[in-house]
C-alpha atoms as a PDB file:
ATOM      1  CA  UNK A   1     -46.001  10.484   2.060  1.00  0.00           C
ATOM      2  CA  UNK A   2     -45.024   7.932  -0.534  1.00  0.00           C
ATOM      3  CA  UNK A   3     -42.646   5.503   0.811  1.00  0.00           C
ATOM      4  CA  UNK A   4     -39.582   5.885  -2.033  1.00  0.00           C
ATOM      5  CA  UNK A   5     -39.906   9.842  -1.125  1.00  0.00           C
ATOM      6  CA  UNK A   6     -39.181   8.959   2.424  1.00  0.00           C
ATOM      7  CA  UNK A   7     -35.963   6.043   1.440  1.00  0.00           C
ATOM      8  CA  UNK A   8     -34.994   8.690  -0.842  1.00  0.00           C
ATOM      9  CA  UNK A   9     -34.649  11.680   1.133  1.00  0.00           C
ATOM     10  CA  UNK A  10     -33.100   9.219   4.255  1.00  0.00           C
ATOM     11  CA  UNK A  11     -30.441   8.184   1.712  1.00  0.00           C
ATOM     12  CA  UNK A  12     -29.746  11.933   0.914  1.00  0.00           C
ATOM     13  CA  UNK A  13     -29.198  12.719   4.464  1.00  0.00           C
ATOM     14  CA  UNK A  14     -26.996   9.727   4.740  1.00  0.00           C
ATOM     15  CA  UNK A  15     -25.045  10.724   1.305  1.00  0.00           C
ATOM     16  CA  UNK A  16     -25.073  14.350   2.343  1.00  0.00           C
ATOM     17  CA  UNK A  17     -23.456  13.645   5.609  1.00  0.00           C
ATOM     18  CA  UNK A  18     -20.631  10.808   4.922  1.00  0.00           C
ATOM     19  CA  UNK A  19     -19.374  12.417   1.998  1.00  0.00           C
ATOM     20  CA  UNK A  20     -19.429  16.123   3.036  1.00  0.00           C
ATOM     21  CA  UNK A  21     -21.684  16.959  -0.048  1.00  0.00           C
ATOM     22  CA  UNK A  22     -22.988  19.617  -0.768  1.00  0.00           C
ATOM     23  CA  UNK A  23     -26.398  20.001  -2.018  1.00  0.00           C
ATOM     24  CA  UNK A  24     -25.375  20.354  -6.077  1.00  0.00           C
ATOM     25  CA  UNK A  25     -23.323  17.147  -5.823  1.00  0.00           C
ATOM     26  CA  UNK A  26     -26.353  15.332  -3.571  1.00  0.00           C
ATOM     27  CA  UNK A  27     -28.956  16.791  -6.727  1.00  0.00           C
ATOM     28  CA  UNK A  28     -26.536  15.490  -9.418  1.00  0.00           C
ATOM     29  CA  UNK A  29     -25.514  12.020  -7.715  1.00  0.00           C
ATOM     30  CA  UNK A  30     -29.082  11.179  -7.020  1.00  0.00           C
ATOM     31  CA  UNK A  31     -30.278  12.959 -10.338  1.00  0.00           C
ATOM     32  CA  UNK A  32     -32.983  15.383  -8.870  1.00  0.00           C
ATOM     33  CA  UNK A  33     -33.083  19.107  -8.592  1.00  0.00           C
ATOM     34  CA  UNK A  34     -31.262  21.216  -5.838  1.00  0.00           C
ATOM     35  CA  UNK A  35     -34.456  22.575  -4.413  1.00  0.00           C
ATOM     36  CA  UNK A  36     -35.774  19.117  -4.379  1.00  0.00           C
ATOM     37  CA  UNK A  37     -33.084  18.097  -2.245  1.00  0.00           C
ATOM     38  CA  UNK A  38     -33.525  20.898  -0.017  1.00  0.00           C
ATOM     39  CA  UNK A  39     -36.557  19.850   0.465  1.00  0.00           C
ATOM     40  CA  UNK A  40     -35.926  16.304   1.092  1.00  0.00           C
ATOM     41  CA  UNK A  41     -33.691  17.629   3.631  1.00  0.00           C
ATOM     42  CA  UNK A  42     -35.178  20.592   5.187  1.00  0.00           C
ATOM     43  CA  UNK A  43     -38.975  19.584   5.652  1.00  0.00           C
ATOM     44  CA  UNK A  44     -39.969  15.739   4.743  1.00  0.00           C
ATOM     45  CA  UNK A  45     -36.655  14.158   6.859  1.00  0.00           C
ATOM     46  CA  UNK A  46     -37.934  16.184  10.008  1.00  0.00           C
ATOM     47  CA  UNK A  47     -40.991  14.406  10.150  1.00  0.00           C
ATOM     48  CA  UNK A  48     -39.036  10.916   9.471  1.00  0.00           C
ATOM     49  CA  UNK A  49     -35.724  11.094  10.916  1.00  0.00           C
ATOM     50  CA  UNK A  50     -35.316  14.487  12.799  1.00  0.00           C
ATOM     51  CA  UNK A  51     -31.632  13.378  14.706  1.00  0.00           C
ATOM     52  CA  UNK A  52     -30.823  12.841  10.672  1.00  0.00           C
ATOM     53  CA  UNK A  53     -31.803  16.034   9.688  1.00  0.00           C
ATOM     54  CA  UNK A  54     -30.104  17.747  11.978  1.00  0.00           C
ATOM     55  CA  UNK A  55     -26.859  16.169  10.989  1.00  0.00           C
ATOM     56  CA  UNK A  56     -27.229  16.503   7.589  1.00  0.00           C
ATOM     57  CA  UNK A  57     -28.629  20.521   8.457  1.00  0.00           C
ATOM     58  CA  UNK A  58     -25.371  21.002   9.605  1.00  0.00           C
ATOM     59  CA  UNK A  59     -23.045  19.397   6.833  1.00  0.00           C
ATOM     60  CA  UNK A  60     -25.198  21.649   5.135  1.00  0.00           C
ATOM     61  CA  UNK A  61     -24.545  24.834   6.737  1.00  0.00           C
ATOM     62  CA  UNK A  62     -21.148  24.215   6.992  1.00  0.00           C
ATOM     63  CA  UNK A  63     -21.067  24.276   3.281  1.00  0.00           C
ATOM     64  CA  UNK A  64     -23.504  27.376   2.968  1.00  0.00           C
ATOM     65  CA  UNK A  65     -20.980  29.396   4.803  1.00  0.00           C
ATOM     66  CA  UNK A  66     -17.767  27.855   2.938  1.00  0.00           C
ATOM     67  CA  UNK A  67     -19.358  28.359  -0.631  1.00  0.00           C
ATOM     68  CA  UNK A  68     -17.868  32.286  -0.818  1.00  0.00           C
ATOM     69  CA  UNK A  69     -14.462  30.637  -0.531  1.00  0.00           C
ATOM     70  CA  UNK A  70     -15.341  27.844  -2.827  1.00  0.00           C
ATOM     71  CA  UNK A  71     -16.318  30.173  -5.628  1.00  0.00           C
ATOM     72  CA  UNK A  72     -13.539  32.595  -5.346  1.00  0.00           C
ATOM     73  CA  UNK A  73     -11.144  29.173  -5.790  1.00  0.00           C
ATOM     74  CA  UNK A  74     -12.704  27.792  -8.616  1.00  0.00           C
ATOM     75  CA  UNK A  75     -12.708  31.461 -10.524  1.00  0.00           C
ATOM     76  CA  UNK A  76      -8.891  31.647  -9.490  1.00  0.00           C
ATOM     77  CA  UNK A  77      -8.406  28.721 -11.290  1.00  0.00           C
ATOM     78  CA  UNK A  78      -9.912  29.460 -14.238  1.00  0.00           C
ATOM     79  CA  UNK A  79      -8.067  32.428 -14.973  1.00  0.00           C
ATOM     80  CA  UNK A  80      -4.942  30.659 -14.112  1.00  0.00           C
ATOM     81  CA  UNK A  81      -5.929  28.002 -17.087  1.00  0.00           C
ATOM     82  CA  UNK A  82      -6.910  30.859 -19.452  1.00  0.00           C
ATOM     83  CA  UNK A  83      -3.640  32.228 -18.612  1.00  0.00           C
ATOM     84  CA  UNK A  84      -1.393  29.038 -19.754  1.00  0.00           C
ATOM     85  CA  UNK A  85      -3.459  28.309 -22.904  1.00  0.00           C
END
């Protein structure tokens, strides 16, 4: 593996787990794709860094199972805008 594949999918792990990110905000902050990050994440970081996977595996669960509520927020609030305008 190509050694700016490796920095970059340690400094995803790293960004995924001190900001709480979730995997859109990872792909847009580091301006690569979402399934590229999973990627990063899931399969190339095990081989590197597995204790960092692992965190960042479960930052990213924790937003997996939170996204339901996430979504029904953000479509709450834009009915509440197109309400007001």
């Amino acid at each position: 593996m190509k050694e700016y594949i490796e920095e970059r999918a340690v400094a995803i792990a790293n960004y995924i787990i001190e900001n709480n990110a979730t995997v859109r905000q990872t792909a847009k902050r580091f301006g690569i794709s979402k399934s590229t990050v999973h990627k990063d994440v899931a399969e190339r970081l095990t081989h590197i860094n597995p204790s960092l996977a692992k965190q960042a595996r479960i930052v990213l669960d924790i937003n997996k199972s939170e996204r339901h509520i996430r979504g029904g927020m953000a479509t709450k609030e834009k009915y509440l805008h197109q309400k007001s305008v």
